[in-house]
C-alpha atoms as a PDB file:
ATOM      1  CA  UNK A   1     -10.295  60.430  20.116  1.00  0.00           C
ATOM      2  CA  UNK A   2      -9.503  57.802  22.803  1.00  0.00           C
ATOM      3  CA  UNK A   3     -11.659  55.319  21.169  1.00  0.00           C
ATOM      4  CA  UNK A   4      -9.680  55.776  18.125  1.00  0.00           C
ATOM      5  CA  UNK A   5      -6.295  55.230  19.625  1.00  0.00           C
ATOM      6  CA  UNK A   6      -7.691  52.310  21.811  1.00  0.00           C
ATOM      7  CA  UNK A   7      -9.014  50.774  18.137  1.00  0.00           C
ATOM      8  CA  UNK A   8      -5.616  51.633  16.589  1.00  0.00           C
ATOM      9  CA  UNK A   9      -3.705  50.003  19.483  1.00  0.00           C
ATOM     10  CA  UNK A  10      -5.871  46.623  19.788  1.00  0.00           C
ATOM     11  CA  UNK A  11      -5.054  46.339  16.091  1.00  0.00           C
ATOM     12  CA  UNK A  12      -1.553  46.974  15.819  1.00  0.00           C
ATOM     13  CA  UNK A  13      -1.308  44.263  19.094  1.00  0.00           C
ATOM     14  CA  UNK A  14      -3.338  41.709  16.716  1.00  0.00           C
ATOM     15  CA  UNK A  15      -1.294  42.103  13.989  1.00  0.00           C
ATOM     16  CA  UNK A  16       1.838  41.625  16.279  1.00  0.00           C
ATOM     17  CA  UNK A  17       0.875  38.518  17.615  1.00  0.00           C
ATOM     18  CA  UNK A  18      -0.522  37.264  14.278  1.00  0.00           C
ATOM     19  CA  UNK A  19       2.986  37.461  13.076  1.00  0.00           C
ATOM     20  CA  UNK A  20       4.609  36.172  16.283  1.00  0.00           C
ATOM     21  CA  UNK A  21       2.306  33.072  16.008  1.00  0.00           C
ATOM     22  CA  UNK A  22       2.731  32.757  12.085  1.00  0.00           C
ATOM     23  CA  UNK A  23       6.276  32.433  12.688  1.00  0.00           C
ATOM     24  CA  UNK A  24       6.763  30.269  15.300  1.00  0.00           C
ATOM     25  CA  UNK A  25       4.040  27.620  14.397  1.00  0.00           C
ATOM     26  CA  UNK A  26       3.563  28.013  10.655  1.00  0.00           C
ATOM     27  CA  UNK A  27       7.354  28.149   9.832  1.00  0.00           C
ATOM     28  CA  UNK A  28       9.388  27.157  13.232  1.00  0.00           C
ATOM     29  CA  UNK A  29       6.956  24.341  13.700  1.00  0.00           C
ATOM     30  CA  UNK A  30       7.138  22.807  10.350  1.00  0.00           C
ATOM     31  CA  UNK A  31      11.152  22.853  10.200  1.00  0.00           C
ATOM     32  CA  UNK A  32      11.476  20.998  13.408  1.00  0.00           C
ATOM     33  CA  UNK A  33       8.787  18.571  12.889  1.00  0.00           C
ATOM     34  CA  UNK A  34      10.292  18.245   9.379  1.00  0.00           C
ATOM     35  CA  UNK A  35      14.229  18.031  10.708  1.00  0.00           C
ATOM     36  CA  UNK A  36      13.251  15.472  13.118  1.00  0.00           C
ATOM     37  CA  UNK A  37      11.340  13.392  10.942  1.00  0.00           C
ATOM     38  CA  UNK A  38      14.382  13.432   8.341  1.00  0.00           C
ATOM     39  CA  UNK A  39      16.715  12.789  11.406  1.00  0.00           C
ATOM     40  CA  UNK A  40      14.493   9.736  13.075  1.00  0.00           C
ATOM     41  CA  UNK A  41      12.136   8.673  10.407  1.00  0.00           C
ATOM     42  CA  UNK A  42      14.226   9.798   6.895  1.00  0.00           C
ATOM     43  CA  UNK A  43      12.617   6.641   4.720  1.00  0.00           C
ATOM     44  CA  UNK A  44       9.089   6.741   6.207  1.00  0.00           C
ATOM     45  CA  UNK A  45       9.002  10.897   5.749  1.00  0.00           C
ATOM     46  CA  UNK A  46      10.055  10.654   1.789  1.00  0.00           C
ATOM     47  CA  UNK A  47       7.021   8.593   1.157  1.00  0.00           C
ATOM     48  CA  UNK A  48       9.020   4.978   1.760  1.00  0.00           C
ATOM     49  CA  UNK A  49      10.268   4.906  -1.968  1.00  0.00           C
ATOM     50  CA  UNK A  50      10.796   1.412  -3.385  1.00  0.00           C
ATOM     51  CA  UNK A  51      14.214   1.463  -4.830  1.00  0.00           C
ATOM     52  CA  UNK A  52      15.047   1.861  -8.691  1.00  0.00           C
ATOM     53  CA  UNK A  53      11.667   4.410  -8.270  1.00  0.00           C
ATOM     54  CA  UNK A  54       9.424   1.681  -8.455  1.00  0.00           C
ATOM     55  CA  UNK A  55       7.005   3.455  -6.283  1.00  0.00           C
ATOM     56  CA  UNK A  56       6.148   3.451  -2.558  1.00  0.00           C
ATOM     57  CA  UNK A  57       6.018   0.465  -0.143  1.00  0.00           C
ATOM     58  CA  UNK A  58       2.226   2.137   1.069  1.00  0.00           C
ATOM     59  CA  UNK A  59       0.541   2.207  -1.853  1.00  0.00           C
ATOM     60  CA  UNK A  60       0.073  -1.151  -3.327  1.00  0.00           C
ATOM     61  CA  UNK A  61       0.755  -1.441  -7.392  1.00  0.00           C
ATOM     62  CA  UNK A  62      -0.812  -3.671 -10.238  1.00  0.00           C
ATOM     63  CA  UNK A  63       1.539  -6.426 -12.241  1.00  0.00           C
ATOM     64  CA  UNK A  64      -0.123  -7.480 -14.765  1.00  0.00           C
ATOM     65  CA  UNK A  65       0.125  -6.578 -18.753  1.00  0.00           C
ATOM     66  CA  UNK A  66      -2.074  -4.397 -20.776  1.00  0.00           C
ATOM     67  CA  UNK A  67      -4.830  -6.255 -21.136  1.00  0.00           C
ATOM     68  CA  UNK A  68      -5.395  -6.647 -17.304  1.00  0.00           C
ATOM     69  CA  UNK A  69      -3.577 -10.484 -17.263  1.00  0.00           C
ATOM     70  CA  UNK A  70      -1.719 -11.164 -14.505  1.00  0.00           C
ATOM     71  CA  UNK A  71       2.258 -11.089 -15.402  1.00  0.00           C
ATOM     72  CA  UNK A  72       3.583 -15.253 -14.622  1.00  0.00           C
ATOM     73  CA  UNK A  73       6.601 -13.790 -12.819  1.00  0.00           C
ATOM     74  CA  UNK A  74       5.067 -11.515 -10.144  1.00  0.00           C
ATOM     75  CA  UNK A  75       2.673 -12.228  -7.368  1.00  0.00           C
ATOM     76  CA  UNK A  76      -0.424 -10.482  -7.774  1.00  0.00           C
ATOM     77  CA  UNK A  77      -1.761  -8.074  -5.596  1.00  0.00           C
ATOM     78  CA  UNK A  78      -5.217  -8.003  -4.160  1.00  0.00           C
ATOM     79  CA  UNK A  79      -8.107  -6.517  -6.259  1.00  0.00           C
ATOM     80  CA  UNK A  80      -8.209  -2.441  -6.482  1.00  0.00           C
ATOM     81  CA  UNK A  81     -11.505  -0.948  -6.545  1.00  0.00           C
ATOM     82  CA  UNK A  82      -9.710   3.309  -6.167  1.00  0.00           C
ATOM     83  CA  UNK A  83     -10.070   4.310  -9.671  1.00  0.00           C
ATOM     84  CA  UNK A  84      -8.241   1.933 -12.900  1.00  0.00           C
ATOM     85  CA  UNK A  85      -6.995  -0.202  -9.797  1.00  0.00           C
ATOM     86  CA  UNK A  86      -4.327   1.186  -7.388  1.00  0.00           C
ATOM     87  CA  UNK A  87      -5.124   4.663  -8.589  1.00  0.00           C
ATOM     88  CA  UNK A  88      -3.296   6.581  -5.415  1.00  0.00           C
ATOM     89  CA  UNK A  89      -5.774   9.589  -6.362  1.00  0.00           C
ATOM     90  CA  UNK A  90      -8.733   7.511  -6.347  1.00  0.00           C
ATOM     91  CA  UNK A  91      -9.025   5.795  -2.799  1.00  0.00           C
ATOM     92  CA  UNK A  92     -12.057   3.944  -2.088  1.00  0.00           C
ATOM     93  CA  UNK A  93     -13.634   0.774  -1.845  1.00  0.00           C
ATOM     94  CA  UNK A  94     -16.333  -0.712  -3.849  1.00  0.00           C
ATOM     95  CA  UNK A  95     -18.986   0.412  -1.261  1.00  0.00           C
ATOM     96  CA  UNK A  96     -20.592  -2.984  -2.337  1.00  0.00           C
ATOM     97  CA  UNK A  97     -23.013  -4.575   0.670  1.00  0.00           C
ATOM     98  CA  UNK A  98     -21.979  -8.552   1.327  1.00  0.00           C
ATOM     99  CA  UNK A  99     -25.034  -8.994  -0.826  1.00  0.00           C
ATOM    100  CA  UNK A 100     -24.945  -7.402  -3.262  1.00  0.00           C
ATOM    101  CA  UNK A 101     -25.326  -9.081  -6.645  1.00  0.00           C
ATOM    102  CA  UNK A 102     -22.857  -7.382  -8.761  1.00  0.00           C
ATOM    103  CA  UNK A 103     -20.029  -8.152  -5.784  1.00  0.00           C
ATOM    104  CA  UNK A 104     -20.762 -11.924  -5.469  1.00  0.00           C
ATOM    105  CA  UNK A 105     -20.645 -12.279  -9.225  1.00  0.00           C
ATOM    106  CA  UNK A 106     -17.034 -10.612  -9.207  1.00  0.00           C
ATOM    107  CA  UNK A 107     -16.089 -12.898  -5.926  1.00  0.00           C
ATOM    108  CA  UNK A 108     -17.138 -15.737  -8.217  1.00  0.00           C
ATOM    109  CA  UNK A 109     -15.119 -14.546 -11.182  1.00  0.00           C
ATOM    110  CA  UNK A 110     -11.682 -13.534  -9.224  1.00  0.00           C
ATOM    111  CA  UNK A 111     -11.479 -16.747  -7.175  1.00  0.00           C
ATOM    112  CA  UNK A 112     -12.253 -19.050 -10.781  1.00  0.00           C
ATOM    113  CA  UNK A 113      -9.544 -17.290 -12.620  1.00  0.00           C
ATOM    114  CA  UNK A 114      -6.972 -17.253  -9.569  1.00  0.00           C
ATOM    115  CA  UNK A 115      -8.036 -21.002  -8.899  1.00  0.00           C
ATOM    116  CA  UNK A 116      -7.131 -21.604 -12.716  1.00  0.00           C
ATOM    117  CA  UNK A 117      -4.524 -19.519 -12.981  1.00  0.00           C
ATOM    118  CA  UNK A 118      -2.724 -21.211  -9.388  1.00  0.00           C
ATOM    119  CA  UNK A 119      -3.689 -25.171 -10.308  1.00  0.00           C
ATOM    120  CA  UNK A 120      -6.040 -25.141  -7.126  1.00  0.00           C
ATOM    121  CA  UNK A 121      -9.429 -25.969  -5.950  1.00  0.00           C
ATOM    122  CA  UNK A 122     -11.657 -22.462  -5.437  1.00  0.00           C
ATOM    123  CA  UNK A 123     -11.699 -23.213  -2.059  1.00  0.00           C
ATOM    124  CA  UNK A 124      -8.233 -22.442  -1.300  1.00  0.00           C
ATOM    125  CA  UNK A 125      -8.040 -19.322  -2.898  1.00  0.00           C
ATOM    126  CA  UNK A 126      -7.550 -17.120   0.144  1.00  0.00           C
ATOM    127  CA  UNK A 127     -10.414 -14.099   0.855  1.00  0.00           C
ATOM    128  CA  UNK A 128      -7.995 -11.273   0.405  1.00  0.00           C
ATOM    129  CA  UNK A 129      -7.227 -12.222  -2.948  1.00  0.00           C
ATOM    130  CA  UNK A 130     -10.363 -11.707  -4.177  1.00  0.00           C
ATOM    131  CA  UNK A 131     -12.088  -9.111  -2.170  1.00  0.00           C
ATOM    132  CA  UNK A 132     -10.258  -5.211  -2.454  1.00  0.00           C
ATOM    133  CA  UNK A 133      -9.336  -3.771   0.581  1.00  0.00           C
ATOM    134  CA  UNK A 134     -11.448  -0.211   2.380  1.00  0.00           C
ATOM    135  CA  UNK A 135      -9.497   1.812   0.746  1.00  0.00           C
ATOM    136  CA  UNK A 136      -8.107   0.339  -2.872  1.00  0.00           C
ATOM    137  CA  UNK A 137      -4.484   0.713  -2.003  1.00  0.00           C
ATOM    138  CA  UNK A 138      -2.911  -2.123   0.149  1.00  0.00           C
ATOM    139  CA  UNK A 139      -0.153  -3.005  -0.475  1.00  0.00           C
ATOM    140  CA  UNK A 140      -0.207  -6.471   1.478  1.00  0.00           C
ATOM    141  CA  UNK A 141      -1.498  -9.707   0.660  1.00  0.00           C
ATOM    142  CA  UNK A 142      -1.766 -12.985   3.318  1.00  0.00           C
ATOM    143  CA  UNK A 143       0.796 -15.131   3.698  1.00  0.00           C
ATOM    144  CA  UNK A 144      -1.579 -17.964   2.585  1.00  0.00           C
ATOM    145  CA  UNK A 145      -1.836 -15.864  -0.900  1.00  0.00           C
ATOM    146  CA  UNK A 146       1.804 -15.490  -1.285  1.00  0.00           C
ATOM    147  CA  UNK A 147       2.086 -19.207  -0.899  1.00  0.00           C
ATOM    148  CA  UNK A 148      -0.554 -19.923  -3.471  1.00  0.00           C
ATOM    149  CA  UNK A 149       1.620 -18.291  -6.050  1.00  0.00           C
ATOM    150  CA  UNK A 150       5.080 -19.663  -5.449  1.00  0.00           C
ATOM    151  CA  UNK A 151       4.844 -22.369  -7.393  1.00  0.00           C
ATOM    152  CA  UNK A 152       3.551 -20.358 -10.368  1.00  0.00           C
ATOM    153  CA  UNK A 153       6.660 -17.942 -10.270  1.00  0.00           C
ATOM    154  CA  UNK A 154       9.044 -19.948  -9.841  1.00  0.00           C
ATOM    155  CA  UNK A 155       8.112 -21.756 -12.533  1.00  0.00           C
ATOM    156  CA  UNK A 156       8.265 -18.506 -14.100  1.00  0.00           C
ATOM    157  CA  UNK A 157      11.398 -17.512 -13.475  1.00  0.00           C
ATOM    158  CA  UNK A 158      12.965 -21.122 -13.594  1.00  0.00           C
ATOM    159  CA  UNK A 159      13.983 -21.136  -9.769  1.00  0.00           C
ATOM    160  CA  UNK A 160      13.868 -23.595  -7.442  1.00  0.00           C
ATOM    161  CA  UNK A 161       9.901 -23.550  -5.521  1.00  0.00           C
ATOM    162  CA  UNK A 162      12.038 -23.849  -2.014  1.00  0.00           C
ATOM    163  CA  UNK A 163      14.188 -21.002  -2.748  1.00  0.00           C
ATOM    164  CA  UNK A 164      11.105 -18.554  -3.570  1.00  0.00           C
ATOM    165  CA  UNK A 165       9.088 -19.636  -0.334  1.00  0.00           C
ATOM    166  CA  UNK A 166      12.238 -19.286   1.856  1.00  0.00           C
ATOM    167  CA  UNK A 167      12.153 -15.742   0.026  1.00  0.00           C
ATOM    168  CA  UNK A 168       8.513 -15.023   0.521  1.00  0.00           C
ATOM    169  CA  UNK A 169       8.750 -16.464   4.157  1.00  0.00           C
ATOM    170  CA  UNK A 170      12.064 -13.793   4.943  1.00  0.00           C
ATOM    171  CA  UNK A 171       9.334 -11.359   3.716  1.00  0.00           C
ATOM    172  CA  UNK A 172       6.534 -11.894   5.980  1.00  0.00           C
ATOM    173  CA  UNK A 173       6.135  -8.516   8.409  1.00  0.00           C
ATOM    174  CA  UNK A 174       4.102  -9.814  11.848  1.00  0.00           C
ATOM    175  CA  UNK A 175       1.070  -7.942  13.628  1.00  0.00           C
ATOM    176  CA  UNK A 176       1.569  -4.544  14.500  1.00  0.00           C
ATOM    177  CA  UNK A 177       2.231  -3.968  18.190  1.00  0.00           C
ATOM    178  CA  UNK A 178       2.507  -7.891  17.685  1.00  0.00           C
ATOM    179  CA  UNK A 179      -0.929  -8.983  18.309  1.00  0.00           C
ATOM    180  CA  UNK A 180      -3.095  -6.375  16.281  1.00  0.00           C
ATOM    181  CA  UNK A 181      -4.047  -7.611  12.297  1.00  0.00           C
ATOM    182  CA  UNK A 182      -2.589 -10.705  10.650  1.00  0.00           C
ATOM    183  CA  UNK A 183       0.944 -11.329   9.433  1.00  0.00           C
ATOM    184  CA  UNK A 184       1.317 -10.295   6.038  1.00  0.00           C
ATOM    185  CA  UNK A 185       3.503  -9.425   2.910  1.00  0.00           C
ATOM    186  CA  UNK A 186       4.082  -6.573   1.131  1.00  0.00           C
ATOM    187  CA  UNK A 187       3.669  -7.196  -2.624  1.00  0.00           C
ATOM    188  CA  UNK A 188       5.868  -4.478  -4.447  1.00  0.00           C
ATOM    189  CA  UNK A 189       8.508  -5.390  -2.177  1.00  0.00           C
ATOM    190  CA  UNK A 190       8.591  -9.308  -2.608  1.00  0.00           C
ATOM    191  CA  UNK A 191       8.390  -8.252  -6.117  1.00  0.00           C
ATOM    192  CA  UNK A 192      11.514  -6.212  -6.123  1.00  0.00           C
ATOM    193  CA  UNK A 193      13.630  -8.851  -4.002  1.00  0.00           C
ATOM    194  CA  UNK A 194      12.584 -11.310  -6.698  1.00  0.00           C
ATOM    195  CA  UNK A 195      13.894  -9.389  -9.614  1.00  0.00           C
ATOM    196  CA  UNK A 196      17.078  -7.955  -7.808  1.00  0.00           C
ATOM    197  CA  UNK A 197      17.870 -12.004  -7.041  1.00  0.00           C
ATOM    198  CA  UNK A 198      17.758 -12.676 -10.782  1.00  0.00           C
ATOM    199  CA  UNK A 199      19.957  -9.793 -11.272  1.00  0.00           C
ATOM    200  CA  UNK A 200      23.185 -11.033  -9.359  1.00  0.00           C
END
């Protein structure tokens, strides 16, 4: 009989503090981490949309038409390996060794078309623009790559080649903690300044 009340009573205090503890860290946890990421953090929380919906400034994007040729008026992004390219529910690299034949071949391929498509040697076609990041989705390119391409889009766009460095320059985000990675540039968002200049 006293085993059976001593059962009943253990069980009724579990369920109690299951509750208690389902309450205050699987509800009042979430809201206050939530509220003060809204209150501190409210861009970076949402998923740091672009504006107009063009996406988020984390996940980097393709610009080039249907039949994979990069679009004249846009930089170009590094090469996607996650899915179609920058397929946000595809992340991966190529899992390709140095070596490997297969990657070489495409090194060789990317850095002849970007050296055609820029109007420079092969050798100064940067590494990042023809090698795909760890995970398929940065968004960044080098500076050096972004200055490859100005002349090509503003030729594009009929502006000025000084006025769309001093833009890509503005754009240029330094090394985290300022001395960890390499200054870089976030594609979507050079992108977007360039088309919301031609629209004033």
């Amino acid at each position: 009989m006293s085993s059976t009340r001593t059962t009943v009573r253990t069980a009724g205090v579990a369920v109690r503090a299951m509750l208690v503890l389902t309450l205050v860290l699987g509800v009042g946890y979430t809201l206050v981490v939530t509220g003060i990421g809204q209150l501190i953090l409210p861009a970076q929380a949402n998923g740091s949309h672009l504006a107009d919906d063009r996406g988020s400034a984390l996940i980097g994007q393709s610009f080039t038409d249907a039949d994979g040729d990069a679009l004249p008026e846009y930089f170009q992004s590094r090469p996607s390996a996650a899915g179609d390219g920058y397929d946000g529910a595809a992340s991966s690299g190529s899992n390709l060794g140095p070596e490997n034949a297969d990657l070489i071949a495409a090194i060789e391929e990317r850095t002849a078309t970007i050296a055609e498509r820029e109007g420079v040697s092969p050798a100064e076609v940067p590494a990042d623009a023809v090698t795909a990041s760890g995970s398929g989705l940065d968004p960044h390119i080098s500076v050096a790559y972004a200055l490859l391409q100005v002349p090509r889009v503003a030729a594009a766009r009929d502006l000025d080649e000084g006025t769309v460095r001093q833009l890509v320059e503005s754009r240029i985000q330094g090394r985290d903690l300022g001395f960890l990675g390499e200054e870089r540039i976030n594609v979507a968002e050079l992108n977007l300044a360039l088309d919301e200049r031609e629209g004033e």
